[in-house]
N, C-alpha and C. Protein backbone atom coordinates (compact mmCIF):
# COMPACT_ATOMS: atom_id res chain seq x y z
N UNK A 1 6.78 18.42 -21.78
CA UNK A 1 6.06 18.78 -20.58
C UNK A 1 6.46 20.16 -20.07
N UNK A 2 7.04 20.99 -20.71
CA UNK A 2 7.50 22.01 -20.61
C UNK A 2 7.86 22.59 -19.17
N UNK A 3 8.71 21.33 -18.73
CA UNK A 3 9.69 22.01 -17.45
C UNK A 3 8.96 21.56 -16.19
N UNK A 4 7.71 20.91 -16.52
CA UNK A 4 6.80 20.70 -15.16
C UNK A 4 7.28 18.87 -15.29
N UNK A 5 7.14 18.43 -13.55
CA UNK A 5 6.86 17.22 -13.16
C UNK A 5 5.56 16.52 -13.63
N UNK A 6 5.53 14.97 -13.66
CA UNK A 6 4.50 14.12 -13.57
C UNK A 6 3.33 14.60 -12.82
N UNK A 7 4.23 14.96 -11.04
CA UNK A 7 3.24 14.93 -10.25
C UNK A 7 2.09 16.33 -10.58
N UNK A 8 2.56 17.21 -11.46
CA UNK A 8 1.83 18.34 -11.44
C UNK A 8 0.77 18.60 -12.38
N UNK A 9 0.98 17.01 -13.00
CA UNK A 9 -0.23 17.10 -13.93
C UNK A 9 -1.17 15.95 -13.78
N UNK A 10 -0.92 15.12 -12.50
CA UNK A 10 -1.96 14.51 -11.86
C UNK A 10 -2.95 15.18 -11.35
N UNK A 11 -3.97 14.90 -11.49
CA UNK A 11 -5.56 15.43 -10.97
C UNK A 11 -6.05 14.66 -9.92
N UNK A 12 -5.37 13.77 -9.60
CA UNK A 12 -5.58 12.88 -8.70
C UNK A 12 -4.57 12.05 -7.73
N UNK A 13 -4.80 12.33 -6.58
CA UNK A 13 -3.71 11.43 -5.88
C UNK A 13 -4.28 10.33 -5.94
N UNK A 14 -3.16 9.45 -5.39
CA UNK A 14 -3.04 7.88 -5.17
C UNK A 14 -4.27 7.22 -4.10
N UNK A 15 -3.76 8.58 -3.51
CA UNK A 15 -5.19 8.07 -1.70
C UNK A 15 -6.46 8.03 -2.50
N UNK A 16 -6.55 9.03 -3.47
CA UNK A 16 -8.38 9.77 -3.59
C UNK A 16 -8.60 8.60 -4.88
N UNK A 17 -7.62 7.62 -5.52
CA UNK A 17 -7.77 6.79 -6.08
C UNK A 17 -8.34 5.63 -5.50
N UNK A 18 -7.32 5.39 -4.42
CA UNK A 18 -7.33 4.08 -3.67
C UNK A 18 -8.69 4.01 -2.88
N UNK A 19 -9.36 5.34 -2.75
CA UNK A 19 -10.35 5.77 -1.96
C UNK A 19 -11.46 5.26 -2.44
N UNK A 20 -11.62 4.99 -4.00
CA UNK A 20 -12.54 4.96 -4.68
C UNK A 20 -12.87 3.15 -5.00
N UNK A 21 -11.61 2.85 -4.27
CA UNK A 21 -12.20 0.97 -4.22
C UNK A 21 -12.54 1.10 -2.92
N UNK A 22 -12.52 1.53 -2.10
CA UNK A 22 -13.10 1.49 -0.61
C UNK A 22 -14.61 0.69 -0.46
N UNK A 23 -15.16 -0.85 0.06
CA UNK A 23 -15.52 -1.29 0.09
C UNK A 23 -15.46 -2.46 -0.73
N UNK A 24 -14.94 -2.43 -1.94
CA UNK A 24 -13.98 -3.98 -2.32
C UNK A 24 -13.82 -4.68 -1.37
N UNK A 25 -14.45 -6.03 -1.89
CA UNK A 25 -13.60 -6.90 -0.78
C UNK A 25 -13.64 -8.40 -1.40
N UNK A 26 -12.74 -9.48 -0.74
CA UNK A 26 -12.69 -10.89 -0.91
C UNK A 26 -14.04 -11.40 -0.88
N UNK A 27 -13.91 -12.67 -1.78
CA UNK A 27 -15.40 -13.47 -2.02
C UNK A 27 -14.93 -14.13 -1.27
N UNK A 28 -16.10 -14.49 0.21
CA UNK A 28 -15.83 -15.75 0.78
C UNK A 28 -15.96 -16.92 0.30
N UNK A 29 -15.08 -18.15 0.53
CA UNK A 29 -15.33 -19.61 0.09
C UNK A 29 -14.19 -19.51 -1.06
N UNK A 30 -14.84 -20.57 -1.71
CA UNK A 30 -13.96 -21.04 -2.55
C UNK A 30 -14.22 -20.20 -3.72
N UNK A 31 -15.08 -18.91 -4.14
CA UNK A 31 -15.04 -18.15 -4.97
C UNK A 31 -14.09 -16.88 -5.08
N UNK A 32 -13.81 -16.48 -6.12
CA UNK A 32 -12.40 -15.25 -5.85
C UNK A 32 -13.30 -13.49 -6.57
N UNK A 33 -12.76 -12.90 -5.91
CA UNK A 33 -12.56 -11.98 -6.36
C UNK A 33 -11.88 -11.53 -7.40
N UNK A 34 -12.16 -11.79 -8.62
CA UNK A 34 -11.36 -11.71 -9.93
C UNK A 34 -10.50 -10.34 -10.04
N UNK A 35 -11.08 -9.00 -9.54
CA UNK A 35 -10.25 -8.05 -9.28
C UNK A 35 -9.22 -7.57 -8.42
N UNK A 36 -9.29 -8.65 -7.32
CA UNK A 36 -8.13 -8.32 -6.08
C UNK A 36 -7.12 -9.65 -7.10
N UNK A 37 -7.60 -10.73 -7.93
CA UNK A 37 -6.86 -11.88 -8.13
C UNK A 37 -6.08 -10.82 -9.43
N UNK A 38 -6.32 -10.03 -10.37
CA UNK A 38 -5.59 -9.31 -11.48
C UNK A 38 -4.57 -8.30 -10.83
N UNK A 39 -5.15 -8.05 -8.99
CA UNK A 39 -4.09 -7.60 -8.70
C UNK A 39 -2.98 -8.19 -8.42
N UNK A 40 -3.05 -9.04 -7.71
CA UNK A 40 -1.96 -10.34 -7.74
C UNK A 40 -1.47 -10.58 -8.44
N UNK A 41 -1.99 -10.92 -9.58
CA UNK A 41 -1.19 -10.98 -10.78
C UNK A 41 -0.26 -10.13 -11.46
N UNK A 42 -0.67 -8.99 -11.37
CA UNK A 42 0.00 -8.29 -11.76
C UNK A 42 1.61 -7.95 -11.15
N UNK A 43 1.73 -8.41 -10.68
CA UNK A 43 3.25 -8.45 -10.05
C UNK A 43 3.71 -9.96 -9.46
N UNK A 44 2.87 -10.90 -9.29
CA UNK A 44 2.96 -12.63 -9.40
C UNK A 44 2.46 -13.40 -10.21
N UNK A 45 2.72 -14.56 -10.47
CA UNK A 45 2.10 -15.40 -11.11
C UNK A 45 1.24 -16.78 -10.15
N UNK A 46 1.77 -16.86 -9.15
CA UNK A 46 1.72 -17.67 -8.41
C UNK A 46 -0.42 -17.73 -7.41
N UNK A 47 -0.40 -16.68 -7.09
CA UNK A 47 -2.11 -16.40 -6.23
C UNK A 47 -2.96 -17.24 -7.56
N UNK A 48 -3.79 -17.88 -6.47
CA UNK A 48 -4.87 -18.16 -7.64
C UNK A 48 -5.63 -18.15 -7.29
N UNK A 49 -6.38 -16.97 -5.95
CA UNK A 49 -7.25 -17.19 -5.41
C UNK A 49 -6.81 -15.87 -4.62
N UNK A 50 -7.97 -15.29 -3.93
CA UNK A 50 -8.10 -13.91 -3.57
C UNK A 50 -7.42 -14.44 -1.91
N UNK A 51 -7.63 -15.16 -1.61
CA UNK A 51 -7.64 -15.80 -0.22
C UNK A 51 -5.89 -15.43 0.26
N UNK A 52 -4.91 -15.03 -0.57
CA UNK A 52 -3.52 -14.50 -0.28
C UNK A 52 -3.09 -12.91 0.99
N UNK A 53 -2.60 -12.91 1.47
CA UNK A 53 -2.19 -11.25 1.40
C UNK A 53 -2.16 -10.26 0.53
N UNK A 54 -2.79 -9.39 -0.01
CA UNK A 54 -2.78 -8.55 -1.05
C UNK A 54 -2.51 -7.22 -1.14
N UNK A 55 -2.33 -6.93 0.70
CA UNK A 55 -1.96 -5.15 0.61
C UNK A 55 -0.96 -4.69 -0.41
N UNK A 56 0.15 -4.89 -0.67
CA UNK A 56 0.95 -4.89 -1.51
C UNK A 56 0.60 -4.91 -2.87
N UNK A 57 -0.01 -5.76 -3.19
CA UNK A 57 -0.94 -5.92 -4.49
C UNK A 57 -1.82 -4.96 -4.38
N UNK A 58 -2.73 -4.50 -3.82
CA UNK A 58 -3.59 -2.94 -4.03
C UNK A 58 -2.39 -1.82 -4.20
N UNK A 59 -1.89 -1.76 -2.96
CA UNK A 59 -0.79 -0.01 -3.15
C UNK A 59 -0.07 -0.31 -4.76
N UNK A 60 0.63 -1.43 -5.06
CA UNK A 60 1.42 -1.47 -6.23
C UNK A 60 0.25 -1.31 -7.32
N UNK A 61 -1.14 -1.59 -7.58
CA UNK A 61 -2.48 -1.27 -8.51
C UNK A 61 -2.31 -0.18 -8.95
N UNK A 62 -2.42 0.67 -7.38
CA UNK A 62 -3.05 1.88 -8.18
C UNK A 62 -1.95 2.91 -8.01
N UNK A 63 -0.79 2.46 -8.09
CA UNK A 63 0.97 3.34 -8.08
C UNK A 63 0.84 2.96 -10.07
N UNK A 64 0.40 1.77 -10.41
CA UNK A 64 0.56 1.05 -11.87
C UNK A 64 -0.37 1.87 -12.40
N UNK A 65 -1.71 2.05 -12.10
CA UNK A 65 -3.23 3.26 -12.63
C UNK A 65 -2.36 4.42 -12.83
N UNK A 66 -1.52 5.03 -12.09
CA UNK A 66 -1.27 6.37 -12.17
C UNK A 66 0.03 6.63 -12.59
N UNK A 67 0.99 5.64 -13.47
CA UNK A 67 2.08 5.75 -14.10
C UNK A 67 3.15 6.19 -12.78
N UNK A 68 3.15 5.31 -11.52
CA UNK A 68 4.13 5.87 -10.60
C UNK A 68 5.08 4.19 -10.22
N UNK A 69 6.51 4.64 -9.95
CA UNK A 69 7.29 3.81 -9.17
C UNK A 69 6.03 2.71 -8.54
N UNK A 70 6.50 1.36 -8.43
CA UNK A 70 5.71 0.29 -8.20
C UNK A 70 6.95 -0.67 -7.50
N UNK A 71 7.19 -1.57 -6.23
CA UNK A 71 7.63 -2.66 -6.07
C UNK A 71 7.85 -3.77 -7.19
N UNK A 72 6.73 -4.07 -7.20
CA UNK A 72 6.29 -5.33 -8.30
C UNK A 72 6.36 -6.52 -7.24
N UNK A 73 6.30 -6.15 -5.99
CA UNK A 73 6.22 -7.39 -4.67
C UNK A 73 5.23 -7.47 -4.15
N UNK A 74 4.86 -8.65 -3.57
CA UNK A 74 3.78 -9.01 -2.74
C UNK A 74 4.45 -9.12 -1.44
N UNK A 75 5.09 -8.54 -1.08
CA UNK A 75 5.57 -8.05 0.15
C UNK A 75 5.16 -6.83 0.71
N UNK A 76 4.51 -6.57 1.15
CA UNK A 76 4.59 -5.04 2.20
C UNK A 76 6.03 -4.65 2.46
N UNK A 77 6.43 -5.19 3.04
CA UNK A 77 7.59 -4.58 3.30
C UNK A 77 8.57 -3.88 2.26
N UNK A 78 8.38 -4.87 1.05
CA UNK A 78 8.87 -4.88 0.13
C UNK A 78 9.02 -2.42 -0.14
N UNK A 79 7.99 -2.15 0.19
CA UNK A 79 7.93 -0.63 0.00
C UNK A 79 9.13 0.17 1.04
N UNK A 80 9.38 -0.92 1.96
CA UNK A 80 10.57 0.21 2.94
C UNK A 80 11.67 0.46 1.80
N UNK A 81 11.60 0.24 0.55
CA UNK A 81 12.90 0.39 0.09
C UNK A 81 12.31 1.96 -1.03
N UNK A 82 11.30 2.19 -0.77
CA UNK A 82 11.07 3.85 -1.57
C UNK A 82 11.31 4.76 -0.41
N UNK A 83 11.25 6.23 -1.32
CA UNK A 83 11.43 7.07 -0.28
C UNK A 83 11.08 7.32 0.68
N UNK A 84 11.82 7.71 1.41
CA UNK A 84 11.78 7.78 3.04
C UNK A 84 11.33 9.62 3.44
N UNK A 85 9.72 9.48 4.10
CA UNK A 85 9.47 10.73 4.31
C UNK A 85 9.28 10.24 6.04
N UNK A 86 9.33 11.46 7.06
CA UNK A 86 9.57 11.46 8.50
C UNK A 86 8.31 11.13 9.00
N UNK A 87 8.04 10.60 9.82
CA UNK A 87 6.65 10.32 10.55
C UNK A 87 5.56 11.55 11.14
N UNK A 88 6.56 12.90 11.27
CA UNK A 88 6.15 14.24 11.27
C UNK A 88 5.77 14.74 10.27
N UNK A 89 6.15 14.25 9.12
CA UNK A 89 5.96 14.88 7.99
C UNK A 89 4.63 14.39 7.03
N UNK A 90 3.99 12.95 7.24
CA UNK A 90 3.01 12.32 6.58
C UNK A 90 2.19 13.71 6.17
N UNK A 91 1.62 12.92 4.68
CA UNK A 91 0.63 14.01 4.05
C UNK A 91 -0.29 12.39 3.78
N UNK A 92 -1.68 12.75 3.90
CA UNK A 92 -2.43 12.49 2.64
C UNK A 92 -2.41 12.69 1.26
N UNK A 93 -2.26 11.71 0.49
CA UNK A 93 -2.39 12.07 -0.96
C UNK A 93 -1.19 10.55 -1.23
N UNK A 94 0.16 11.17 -0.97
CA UNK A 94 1.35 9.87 -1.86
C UNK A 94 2.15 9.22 -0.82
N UNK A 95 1.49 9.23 0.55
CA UNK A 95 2.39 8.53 1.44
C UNK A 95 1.82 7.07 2.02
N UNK A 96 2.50 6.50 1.92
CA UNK A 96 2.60 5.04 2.74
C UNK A 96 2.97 4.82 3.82
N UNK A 97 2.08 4.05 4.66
CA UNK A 97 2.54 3.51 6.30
C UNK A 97 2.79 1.80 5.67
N UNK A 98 4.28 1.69 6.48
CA UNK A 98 4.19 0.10 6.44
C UNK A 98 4.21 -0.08 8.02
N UNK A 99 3.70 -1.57 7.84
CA UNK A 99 3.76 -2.22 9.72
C UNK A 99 3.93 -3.08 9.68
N UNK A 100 4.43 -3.72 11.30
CA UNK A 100 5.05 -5.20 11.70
C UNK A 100 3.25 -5.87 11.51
N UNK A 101 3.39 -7.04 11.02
CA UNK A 101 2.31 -7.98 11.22
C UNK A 101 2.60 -8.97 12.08
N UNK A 102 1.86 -9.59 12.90
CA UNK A 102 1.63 -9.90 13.45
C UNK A 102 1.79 -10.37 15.11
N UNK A 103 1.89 -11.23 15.57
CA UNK A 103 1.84 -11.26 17.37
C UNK A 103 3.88 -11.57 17.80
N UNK A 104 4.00 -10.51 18.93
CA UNK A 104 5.17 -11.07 19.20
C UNK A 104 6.42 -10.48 19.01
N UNK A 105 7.87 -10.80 19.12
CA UNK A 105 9.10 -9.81 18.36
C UNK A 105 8.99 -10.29 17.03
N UNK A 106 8.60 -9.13 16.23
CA UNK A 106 8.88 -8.96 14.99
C UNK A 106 10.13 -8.57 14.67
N UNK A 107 10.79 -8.41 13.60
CA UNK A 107 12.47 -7.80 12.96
C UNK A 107 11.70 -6.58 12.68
N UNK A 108 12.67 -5.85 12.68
CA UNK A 108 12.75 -3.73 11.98
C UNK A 108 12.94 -3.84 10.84
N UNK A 109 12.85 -2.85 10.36
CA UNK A 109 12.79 -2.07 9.10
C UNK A 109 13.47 -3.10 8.15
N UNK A 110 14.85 -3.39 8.44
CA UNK A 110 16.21 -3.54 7.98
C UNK A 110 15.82 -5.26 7.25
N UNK A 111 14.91 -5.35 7.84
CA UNK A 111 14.17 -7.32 7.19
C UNK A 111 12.60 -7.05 6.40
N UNK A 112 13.33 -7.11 5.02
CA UNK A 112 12.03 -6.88 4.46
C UNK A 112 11.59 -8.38 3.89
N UNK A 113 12.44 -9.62 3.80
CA UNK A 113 11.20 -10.51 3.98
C UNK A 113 10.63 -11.56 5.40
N UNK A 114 9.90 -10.20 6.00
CA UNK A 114 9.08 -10.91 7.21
C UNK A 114 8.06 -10.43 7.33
N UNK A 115 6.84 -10.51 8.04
CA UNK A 115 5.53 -10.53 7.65
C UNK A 115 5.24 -8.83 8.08
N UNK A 116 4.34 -7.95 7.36
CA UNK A 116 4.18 -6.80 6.87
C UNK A 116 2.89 -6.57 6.56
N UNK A 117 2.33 -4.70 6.90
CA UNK A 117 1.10 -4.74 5.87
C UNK A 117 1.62 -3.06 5.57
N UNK A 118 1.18 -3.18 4.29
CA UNK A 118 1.33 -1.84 3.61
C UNK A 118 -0.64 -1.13 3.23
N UNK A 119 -0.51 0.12 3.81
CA UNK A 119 -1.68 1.54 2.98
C UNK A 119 -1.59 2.41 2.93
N UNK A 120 -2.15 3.37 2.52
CA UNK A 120 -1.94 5.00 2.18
C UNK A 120 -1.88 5.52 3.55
N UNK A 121 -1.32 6.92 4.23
CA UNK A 121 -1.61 7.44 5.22
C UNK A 121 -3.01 7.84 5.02
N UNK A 122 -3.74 8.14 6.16
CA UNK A 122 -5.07 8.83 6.07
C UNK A 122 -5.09 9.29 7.23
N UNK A 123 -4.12 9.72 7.86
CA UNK A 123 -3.67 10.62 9.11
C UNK A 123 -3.40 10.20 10.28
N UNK A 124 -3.61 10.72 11.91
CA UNK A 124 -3.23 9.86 12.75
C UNK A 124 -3.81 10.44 13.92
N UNK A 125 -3.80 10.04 15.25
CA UNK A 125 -3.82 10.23 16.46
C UNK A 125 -2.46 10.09 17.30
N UNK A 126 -2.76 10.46 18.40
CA UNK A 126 -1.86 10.35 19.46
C UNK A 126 -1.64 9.15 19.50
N UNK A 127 -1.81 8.09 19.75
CA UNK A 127 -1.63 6.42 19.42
C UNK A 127 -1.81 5.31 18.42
N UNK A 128 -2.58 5.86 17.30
CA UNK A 128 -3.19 5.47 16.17
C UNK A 128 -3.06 6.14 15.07
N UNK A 129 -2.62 5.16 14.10
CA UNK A 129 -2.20 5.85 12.70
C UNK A 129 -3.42 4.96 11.96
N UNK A 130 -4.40 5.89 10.95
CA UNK A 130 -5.02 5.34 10.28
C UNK A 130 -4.42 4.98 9.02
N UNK A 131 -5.26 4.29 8.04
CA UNK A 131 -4.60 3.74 6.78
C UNK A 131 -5.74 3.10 5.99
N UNK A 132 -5.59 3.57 4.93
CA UNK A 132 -6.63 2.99 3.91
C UNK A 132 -6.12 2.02 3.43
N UNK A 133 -6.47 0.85 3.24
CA UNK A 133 -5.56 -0.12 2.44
C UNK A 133 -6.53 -1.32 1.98
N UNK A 134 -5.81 -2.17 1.48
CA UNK A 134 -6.60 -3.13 0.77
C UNK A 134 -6.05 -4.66 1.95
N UNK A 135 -7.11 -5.71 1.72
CA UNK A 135 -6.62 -6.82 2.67
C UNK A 135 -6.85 -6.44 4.13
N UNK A 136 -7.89 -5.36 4.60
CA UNK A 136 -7.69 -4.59 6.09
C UNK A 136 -9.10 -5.28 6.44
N UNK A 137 -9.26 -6.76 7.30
CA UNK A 137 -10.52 -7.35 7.67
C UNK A 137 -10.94 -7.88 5.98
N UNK A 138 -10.15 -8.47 5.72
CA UNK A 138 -10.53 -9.17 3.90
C UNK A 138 -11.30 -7.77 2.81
N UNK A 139 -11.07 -6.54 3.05
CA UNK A 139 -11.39 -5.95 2.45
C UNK A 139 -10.72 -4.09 2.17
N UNK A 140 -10.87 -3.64 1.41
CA UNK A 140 -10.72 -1.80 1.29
C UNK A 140 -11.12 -0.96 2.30
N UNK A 141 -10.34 -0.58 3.14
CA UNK A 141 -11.50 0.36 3.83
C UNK A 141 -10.18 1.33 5.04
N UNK A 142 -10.55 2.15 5.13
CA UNK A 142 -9.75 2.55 6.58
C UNK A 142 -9.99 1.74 7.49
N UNK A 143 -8.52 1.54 8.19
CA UNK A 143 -8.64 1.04 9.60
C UNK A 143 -7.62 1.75 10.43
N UNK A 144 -7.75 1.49 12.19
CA UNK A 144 -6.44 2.11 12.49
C UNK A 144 -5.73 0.92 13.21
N UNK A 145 -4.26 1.33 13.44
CA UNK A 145 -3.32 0.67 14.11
C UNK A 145 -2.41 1.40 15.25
N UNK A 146 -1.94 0.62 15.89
CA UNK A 146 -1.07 1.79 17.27
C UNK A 146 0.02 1.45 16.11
N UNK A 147 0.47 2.96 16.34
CA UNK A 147 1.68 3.56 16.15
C UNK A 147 2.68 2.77 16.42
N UNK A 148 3.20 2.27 17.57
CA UNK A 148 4.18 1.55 17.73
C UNK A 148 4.21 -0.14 16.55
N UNK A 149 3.69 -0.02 15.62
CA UNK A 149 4.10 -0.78 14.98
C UNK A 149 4.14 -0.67 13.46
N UNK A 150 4.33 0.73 13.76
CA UNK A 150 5.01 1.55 12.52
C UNK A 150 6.53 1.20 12.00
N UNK A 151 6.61 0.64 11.11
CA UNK A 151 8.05 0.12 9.94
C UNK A 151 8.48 1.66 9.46
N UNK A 152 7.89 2.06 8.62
CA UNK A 152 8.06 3.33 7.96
C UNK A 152 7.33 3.73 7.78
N UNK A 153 7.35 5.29 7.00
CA UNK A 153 6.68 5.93 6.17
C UNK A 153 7.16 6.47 5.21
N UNK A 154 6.84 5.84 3.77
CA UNK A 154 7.27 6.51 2.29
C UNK A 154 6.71 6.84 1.41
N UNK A 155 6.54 7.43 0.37
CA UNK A 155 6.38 8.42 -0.49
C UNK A 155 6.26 7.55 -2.05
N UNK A 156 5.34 7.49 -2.61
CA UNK A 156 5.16 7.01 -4.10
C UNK A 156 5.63 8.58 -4.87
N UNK A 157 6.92 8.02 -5.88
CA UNK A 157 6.97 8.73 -7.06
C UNK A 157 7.11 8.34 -7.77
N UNK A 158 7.17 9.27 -8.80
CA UNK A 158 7.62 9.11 -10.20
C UNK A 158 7.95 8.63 -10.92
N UNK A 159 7.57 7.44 -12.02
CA UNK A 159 8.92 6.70 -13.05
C UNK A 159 10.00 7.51 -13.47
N UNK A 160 11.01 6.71 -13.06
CA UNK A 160 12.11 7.47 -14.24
C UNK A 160 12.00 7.08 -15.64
N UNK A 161 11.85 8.26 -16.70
CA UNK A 161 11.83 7.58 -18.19
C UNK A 161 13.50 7.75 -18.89
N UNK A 162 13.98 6.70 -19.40
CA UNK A 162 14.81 7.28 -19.99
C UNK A 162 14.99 6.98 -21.47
C-alpha cells in the first residue's frame, strides 16, 4: 500500500454507505426482514426474527462492508469501547453517537450492558443531535435526539492486520 492508510483508499465513508439503506425497514407481523435478520446474524446466532433491537447490527454491517473494526455485539453500547472522539469534534463520514435508551435514570458510559442505541453522526443543533441509524421508528432513516442523552461519540477504524 505504499505507506498510505486503509482509510485513504476508501471512496466511501461509512455514513454515505449507511445512507444508501435509508428507508429499509422491518416487515410488520410475523414476517421478517431477511436483510436486517443476516444482520443479526452476523454477530448472533440467537434473532430469528427482525422484531429484535438491531442498531448495533446495522453500524457493525456496514463497519463489516468496508473492512473496518466491528463490535460483533448487539449491544449499542457495546461501541463505547472504540475510539473516543470529543463531542466538539464530530465529523460526518466515521463517527458514532451512542445514547441512553429509554425512560428514567439510566447508568453512564461506564455500563455497557444496559439499554442503548447506536448511528452515524449526521450533525447537530443546539439541543439535538441527529443520527442516521438503523432500528430508528422500525426502520433506516435520520432521526433526532436531545443531546442530553448522549453516551459518547466514537470513531470507526481500521482492522489491525497482522
Amino acid at each position: 500500500m505504499s505507506g498510505k492508510t486503509i482509510m485513504e483508499f476508501i471512496t466511501i465513508t461509512p455514513f454515505e454507505l449507511a445512507k444508501r439503506f435509508e428507508g429499509m425497514r422491518e416487515v410488520p407481523g410475523a414476517t421478517t426482514n431477511y436483510q436486517i435478520l443476516a444482520m443479526l446474524k452476523l454477530d448472533d446466532e440467537w434473532p430469528d426474527d427482525d422484531a429484535v433491537p438491531w442498531c448495533s447490527a446495522f453500524v457493525n454491517y456496514i463497519a463489516y462492508l468496508l473492512g473496518l473494526n466491528r463490535t460483533r455485539s448487539l449491544r449499542a453500547r457495546s461501541w463505547l469501547n472504540e475510539r473516543i472522539v470529543t463531542q466538539f469534534d464530530a465529523r460526518v463520514g466515521f463517527d458514532l453517537v451512542i445514547l441512553k435508551r429509554g425512560r428514567g435514570n439510566q447508568p453512564g458510559p461506564e455500563v455497557i450492558k444496559a439499554p442503548g442505541h447506536v448511528g452515524f453522526f449526521a450533525g447537530h443543533t443546539d439541543k439535538y443531535v441527529r443520527i442516521l441509524g438503523g432500528n430508528q421508528n422500525n426502520s433506516v432513516n435520520i432521526s433526532y435526539y436531545k443531546k442530553s442523552r448522549i453516551l459518547g461519540i466514537r470513531k470507526l477504524t481500521q482492522k489491525e492486520y497482522v
